[in-house]
PDB file of N, CA and C in Angstrom:
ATOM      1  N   UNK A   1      41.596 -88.640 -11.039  1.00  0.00           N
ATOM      2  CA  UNK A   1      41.398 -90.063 -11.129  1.00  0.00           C
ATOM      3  C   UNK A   1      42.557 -90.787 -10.493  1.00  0.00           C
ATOM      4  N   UNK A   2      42.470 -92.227 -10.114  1.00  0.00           N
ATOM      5  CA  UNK A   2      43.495 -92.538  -8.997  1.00  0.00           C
ATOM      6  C   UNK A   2      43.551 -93.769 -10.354  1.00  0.00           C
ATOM      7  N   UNK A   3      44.678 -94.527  -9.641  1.00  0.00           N
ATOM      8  CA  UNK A   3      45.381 -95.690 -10.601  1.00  0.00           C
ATOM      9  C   UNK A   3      43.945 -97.068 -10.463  1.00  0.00           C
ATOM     10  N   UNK A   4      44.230 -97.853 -11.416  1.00  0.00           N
ATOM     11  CA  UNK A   4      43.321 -98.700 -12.604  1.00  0.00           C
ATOM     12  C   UNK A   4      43.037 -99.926 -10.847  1.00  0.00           C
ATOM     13  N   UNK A   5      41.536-100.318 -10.598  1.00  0.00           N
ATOM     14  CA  UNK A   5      41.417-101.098 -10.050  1.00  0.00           C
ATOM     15  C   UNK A   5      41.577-100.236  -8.384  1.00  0.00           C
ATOM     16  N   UNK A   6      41.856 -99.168  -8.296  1.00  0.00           N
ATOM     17  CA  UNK A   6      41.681 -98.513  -6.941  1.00  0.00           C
ATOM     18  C   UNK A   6      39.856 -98.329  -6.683  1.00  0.00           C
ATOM     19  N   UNK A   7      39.503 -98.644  -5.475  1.00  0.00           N
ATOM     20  CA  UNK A   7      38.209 -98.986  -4.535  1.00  0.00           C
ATOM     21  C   UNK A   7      37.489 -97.451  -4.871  1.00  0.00           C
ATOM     22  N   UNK A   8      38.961 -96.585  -4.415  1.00  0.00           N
ATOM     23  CA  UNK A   8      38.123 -95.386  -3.716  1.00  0.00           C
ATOM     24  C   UNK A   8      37.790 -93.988  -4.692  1.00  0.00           C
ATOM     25  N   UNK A   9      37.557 -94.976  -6.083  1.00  0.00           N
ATOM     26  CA  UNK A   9      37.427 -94.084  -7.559  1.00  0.00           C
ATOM     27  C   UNK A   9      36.148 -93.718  -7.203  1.00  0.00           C
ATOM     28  N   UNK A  10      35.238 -94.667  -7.537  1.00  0.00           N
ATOM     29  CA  UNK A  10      33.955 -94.521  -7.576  1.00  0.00           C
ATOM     30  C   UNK A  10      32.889 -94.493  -6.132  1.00  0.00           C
ATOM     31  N   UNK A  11      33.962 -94.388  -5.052  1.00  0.00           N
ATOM     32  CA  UNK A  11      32.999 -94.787  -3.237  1.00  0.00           C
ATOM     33  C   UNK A  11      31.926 -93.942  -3.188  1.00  0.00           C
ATOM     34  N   UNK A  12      31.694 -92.291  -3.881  1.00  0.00           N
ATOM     35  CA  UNK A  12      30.768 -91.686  -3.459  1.00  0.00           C
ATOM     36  C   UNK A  12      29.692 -92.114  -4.621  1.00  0.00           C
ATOM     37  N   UNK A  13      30.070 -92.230  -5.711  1.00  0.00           N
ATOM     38  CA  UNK A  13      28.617 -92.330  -6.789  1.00  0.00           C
ATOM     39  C   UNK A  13      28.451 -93.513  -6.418  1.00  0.00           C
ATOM     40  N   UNK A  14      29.368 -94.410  -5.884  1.00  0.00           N
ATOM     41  CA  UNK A  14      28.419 -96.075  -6.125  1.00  0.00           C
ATOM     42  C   UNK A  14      27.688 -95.577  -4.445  1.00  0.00           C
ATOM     43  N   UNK A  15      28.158 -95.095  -3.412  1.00  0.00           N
ATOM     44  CA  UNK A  15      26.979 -94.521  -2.469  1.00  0.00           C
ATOM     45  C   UNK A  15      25.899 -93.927  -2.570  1.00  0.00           C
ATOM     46  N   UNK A  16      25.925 -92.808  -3.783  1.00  0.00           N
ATOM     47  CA  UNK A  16      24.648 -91.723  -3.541  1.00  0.00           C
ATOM     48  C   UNK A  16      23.641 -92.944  -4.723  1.00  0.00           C
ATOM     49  N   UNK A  17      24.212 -94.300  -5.685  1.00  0.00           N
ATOM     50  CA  UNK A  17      23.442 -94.671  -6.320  1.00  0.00           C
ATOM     51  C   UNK A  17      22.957 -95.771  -5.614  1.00  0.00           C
ATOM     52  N   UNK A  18      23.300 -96.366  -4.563  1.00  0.00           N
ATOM     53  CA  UNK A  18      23.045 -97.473  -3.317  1.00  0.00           C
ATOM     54  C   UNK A  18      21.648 -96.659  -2.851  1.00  0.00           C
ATOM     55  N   UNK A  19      21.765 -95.763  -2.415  1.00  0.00           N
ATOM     56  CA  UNK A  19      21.039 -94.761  -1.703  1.00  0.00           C
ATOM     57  C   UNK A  19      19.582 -94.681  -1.938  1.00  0.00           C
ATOM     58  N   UNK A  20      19.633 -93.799  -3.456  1.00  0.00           N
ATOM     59  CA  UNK A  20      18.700 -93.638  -4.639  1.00  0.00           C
ATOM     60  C   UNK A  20      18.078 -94.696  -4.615  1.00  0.00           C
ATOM     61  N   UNK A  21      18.881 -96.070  -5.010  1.00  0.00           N
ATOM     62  CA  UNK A  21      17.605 -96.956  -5.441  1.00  0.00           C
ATOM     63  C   UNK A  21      17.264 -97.743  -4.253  1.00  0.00           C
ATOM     64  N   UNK A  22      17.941 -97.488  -3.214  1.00  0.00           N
ATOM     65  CA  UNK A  22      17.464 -98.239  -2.024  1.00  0.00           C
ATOM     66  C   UNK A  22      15.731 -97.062  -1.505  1.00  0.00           C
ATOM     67  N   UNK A  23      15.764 -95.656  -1.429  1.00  0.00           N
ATOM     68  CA  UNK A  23      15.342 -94.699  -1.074  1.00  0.00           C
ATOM     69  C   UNK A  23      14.013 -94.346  -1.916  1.00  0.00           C
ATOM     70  N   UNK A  24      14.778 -94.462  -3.214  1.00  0.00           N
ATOM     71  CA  UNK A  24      13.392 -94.089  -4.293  1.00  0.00           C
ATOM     72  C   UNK A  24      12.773 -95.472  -5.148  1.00  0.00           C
ATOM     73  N   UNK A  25      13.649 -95.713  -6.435  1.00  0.00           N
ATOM     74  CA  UNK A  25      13.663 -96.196  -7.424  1.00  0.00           C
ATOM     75  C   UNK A  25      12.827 -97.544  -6.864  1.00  0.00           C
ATOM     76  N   UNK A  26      13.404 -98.370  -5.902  1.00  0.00           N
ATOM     77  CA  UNK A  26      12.718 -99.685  -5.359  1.00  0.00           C
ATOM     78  C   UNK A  26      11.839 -99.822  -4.386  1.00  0.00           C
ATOM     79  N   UNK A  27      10.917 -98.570  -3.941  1.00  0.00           N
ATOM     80  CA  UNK A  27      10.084 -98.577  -3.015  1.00  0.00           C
ATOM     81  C   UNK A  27       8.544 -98.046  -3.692  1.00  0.00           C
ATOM     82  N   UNK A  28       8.344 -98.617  -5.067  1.00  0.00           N
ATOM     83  CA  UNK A  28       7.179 -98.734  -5.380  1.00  0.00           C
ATOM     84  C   UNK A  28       7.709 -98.946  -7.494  1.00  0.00           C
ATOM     85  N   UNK A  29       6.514 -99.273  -7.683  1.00  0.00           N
ATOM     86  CA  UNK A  29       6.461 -99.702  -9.523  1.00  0.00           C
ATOM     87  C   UNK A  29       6.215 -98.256  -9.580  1.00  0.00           C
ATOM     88  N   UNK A  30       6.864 -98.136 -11.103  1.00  0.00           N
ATOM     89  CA  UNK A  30       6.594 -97.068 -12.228  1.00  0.00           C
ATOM     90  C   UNK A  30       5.871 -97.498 -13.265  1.00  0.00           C
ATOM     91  N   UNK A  31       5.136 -96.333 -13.233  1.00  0.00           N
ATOM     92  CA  UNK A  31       4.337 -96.322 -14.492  1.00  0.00           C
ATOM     93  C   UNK A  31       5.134 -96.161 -16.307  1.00  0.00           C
ATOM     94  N   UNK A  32       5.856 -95.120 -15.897  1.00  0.00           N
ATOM     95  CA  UNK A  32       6.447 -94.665 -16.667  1.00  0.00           C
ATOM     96  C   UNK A  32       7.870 -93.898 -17.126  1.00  0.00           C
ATOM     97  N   UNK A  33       9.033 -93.266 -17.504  1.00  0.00           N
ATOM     98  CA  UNK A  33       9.962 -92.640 -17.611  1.00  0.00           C
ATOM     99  C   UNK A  33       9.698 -91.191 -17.062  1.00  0.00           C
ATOM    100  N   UNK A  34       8.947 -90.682 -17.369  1.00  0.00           N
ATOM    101  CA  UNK A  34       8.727 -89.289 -16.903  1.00  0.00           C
ATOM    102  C   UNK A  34       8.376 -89.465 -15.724  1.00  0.00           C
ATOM    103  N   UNK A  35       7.736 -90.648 -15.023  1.00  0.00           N
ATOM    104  CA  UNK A  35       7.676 -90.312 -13.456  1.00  0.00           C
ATOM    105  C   UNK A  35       8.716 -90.313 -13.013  1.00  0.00           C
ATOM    106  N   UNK A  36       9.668 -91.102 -13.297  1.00  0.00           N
ATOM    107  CA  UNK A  36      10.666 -91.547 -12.457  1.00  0.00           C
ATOM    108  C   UNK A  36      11.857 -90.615 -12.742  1.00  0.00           C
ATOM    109  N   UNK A  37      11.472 -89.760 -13.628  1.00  0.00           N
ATOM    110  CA  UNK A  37      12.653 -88.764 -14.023  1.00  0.00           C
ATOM    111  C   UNK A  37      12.412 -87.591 -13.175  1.00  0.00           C
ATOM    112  N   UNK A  38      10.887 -87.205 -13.143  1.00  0.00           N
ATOM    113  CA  UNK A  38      10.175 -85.929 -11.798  1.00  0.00           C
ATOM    114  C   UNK A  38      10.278 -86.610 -10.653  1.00  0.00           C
ATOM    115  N   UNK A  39      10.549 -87.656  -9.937  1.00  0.00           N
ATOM    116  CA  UNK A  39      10.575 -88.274  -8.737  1.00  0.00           C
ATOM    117  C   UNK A  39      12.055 -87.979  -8.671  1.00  0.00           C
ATOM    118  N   UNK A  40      12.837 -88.301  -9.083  1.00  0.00           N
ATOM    119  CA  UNK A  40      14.460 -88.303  -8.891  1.00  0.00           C
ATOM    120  C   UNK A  40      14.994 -86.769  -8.839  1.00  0.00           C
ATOM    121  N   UNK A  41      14.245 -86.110  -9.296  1.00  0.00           N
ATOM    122  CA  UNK A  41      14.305 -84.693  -9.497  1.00  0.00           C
ATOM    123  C   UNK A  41      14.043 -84.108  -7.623  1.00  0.00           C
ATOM    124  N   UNK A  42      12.906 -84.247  -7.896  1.00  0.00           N
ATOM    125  CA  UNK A  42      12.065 -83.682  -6.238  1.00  0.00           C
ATOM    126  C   UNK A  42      12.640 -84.283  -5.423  1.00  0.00           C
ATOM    127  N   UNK A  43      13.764 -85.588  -5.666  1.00  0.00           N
ATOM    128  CA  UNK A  43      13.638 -86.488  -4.762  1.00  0.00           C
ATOM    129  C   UNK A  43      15.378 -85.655  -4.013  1.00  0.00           C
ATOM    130  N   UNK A  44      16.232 -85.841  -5.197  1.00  0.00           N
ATOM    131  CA  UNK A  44      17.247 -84.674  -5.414  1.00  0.00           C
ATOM    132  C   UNK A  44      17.595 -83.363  -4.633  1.00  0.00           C
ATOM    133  N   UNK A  45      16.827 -82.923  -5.423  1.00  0.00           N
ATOM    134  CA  UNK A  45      16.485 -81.549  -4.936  1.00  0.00           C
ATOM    135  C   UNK A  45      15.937 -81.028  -3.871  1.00  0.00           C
ATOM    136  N   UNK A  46      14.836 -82.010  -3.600  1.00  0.00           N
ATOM    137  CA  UNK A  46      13.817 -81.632  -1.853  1.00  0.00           C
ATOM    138  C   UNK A  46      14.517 -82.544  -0.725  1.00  0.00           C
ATOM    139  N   UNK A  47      14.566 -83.362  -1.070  1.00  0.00           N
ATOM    140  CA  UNK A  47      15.082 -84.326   0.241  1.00  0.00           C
ATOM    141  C   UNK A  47      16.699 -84.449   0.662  1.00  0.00           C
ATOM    142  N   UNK A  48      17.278 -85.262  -0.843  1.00  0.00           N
ATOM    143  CA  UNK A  48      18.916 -85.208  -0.613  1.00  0.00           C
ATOM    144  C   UNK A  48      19.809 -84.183  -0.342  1.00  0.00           C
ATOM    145  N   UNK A  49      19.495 -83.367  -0.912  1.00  0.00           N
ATOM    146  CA  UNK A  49      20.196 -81.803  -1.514  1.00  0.00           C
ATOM    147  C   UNK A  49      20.188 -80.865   0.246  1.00  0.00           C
ATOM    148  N   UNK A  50      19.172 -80.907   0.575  1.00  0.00           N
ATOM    149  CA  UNK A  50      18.424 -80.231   1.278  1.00  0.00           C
ATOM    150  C   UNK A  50      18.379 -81.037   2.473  1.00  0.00           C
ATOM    151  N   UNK A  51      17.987 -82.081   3.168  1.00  0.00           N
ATOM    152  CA  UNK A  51      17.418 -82.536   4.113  1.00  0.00           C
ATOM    153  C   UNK A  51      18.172 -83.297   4.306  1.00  0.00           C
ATOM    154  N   UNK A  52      18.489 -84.281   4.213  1.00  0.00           N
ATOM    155  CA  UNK A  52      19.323 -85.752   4.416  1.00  0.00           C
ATOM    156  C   UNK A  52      20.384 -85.156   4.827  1.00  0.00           C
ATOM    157  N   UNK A  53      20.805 -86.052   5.958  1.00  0.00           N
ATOM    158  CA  UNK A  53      22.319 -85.792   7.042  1.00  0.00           C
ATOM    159  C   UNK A  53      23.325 -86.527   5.765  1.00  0.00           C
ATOM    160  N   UNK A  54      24.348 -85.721   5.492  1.00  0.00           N
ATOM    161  CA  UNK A  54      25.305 -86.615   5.317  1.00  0.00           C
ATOM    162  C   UNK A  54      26.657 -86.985   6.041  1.00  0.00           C
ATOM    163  N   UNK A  55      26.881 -88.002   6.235  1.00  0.00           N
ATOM    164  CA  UNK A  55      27.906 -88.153   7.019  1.00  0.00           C
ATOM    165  C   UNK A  55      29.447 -87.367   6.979  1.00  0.00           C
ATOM    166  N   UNK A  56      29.854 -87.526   5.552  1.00  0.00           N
ATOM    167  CA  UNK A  56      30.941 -86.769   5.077  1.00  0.00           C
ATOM    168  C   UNK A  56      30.576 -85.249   5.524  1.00  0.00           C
ATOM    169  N   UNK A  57      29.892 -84.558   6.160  1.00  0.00           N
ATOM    170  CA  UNK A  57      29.541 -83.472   6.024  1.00  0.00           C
ATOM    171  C   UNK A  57      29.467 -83.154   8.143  1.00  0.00           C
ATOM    172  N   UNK A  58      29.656 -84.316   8.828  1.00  0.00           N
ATOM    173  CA  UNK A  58      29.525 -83.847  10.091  1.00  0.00           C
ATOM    174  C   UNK A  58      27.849 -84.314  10.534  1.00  0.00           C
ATOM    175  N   UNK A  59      27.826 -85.031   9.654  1.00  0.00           N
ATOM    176  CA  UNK A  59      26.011 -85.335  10.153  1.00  0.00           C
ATOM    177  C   UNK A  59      25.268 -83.709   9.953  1.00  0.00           C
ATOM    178  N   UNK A  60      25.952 -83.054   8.860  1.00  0.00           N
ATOM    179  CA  UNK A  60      25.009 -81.883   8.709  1.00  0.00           C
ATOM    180  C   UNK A  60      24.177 -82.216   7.745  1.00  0.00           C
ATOM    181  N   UNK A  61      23.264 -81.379   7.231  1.00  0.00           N
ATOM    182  CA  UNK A  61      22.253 -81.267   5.917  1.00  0.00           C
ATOM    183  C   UNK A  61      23.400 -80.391   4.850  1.00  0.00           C
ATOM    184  N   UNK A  62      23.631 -80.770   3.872  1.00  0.00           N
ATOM    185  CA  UNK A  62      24.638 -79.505   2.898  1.00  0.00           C
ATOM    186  C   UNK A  62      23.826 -78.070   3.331  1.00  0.00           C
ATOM    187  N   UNK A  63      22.360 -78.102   3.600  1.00  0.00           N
ATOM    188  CA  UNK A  63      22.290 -76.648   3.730  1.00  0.00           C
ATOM    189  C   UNK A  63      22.834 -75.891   4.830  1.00  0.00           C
ATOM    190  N   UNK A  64      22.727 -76.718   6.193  1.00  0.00           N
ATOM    191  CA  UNK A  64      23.383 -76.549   7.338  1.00  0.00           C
ATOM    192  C   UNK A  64      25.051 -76.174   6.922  1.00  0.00           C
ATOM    193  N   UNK A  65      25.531 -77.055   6.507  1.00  0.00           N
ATOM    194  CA  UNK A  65      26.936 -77.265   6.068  1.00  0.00           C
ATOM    195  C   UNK A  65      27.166 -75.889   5.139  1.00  0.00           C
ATOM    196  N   UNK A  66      26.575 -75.635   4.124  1.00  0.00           N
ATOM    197  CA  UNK A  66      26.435 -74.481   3.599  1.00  0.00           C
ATOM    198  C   UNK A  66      26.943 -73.065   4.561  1.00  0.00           C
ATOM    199  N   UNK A  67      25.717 -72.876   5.096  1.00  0.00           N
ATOM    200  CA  UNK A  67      25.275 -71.750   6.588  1.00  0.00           C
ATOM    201  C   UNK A  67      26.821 -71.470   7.236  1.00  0.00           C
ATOM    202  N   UNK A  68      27.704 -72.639   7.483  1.00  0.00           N
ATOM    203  CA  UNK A  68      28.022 -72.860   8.255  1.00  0.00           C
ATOM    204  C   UNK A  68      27.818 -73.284  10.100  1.00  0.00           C
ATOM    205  N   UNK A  69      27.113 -74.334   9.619  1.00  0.00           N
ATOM    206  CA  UNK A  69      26.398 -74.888  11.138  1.00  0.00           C
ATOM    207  C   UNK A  69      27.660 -75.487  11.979  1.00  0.00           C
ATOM    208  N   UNK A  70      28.915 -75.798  11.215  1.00  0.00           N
ATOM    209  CA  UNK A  70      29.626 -76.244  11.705  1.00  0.00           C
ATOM    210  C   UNK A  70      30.600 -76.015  12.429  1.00  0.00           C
ATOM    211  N   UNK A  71      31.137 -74.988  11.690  1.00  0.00           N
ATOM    212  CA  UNK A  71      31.630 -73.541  13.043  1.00  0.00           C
ATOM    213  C   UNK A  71      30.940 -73.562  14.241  1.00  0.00           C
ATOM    214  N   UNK A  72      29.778 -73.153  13.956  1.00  0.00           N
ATOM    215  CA  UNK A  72      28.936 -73.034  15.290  1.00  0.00           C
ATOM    216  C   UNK A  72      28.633 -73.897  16.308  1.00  0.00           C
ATOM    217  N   UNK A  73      28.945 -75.657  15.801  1.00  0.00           N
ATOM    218  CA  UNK A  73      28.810 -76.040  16.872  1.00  0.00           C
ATOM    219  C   UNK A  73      30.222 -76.839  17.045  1.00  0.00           C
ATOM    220  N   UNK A  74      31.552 -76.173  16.719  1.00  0.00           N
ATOM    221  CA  UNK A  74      32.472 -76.218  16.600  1.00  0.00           C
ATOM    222  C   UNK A  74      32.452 -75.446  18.223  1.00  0.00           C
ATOM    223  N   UNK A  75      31.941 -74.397  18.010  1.00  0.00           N
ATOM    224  CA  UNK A  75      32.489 -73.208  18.655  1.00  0.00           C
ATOM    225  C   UNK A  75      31.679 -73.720  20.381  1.00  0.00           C
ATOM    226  N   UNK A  76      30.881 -74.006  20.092  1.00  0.00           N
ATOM    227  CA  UNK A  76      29.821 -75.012  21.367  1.00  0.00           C
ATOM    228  C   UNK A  76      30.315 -75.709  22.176  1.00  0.00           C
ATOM    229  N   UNK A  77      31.445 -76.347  21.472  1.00  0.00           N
ATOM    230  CA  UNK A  77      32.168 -77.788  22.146  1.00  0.00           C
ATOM    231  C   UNK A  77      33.189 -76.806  22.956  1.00  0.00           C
TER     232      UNK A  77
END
């Protein structure tokens, strides 16, 4: 944790929660709690986790990033 009133405490959760409700949460009504708890899940898990470039990461996917895709196109350049 960094000292009281520093920006760069919270930069990634207040990002991945910008994200979320820009991505999921506000691009249609819920019916209910359990949808929106299996949507955030799949949404998580299949898309973010998995698919989505993140920047901090080299514009990789974490799975790419994982693999090490980055070496490789380290090694390219």
């Amino acid at each position: 944790m960094g000292r009281r009133a520093t920006c760069y405490d919270n930069a990634v959760s207040e990002s991945f929660f910008a994200t979320y409700k820009k991505e999921l949460i506000h691009t249609r009504p819920w019916n209910n709690l359990t949808d929106v708890r299996q949507q955030t899940f799949l949404w998580i898990e299949g898309y973010y986790n998995r698919r989505r470039r993140h920047s901090t990461l080299g514009y990789l996917t974490p799975l790419e990033y994982e693999l090490g895709y980055r070496e490789l196109t380290d090694l390219a350049a």
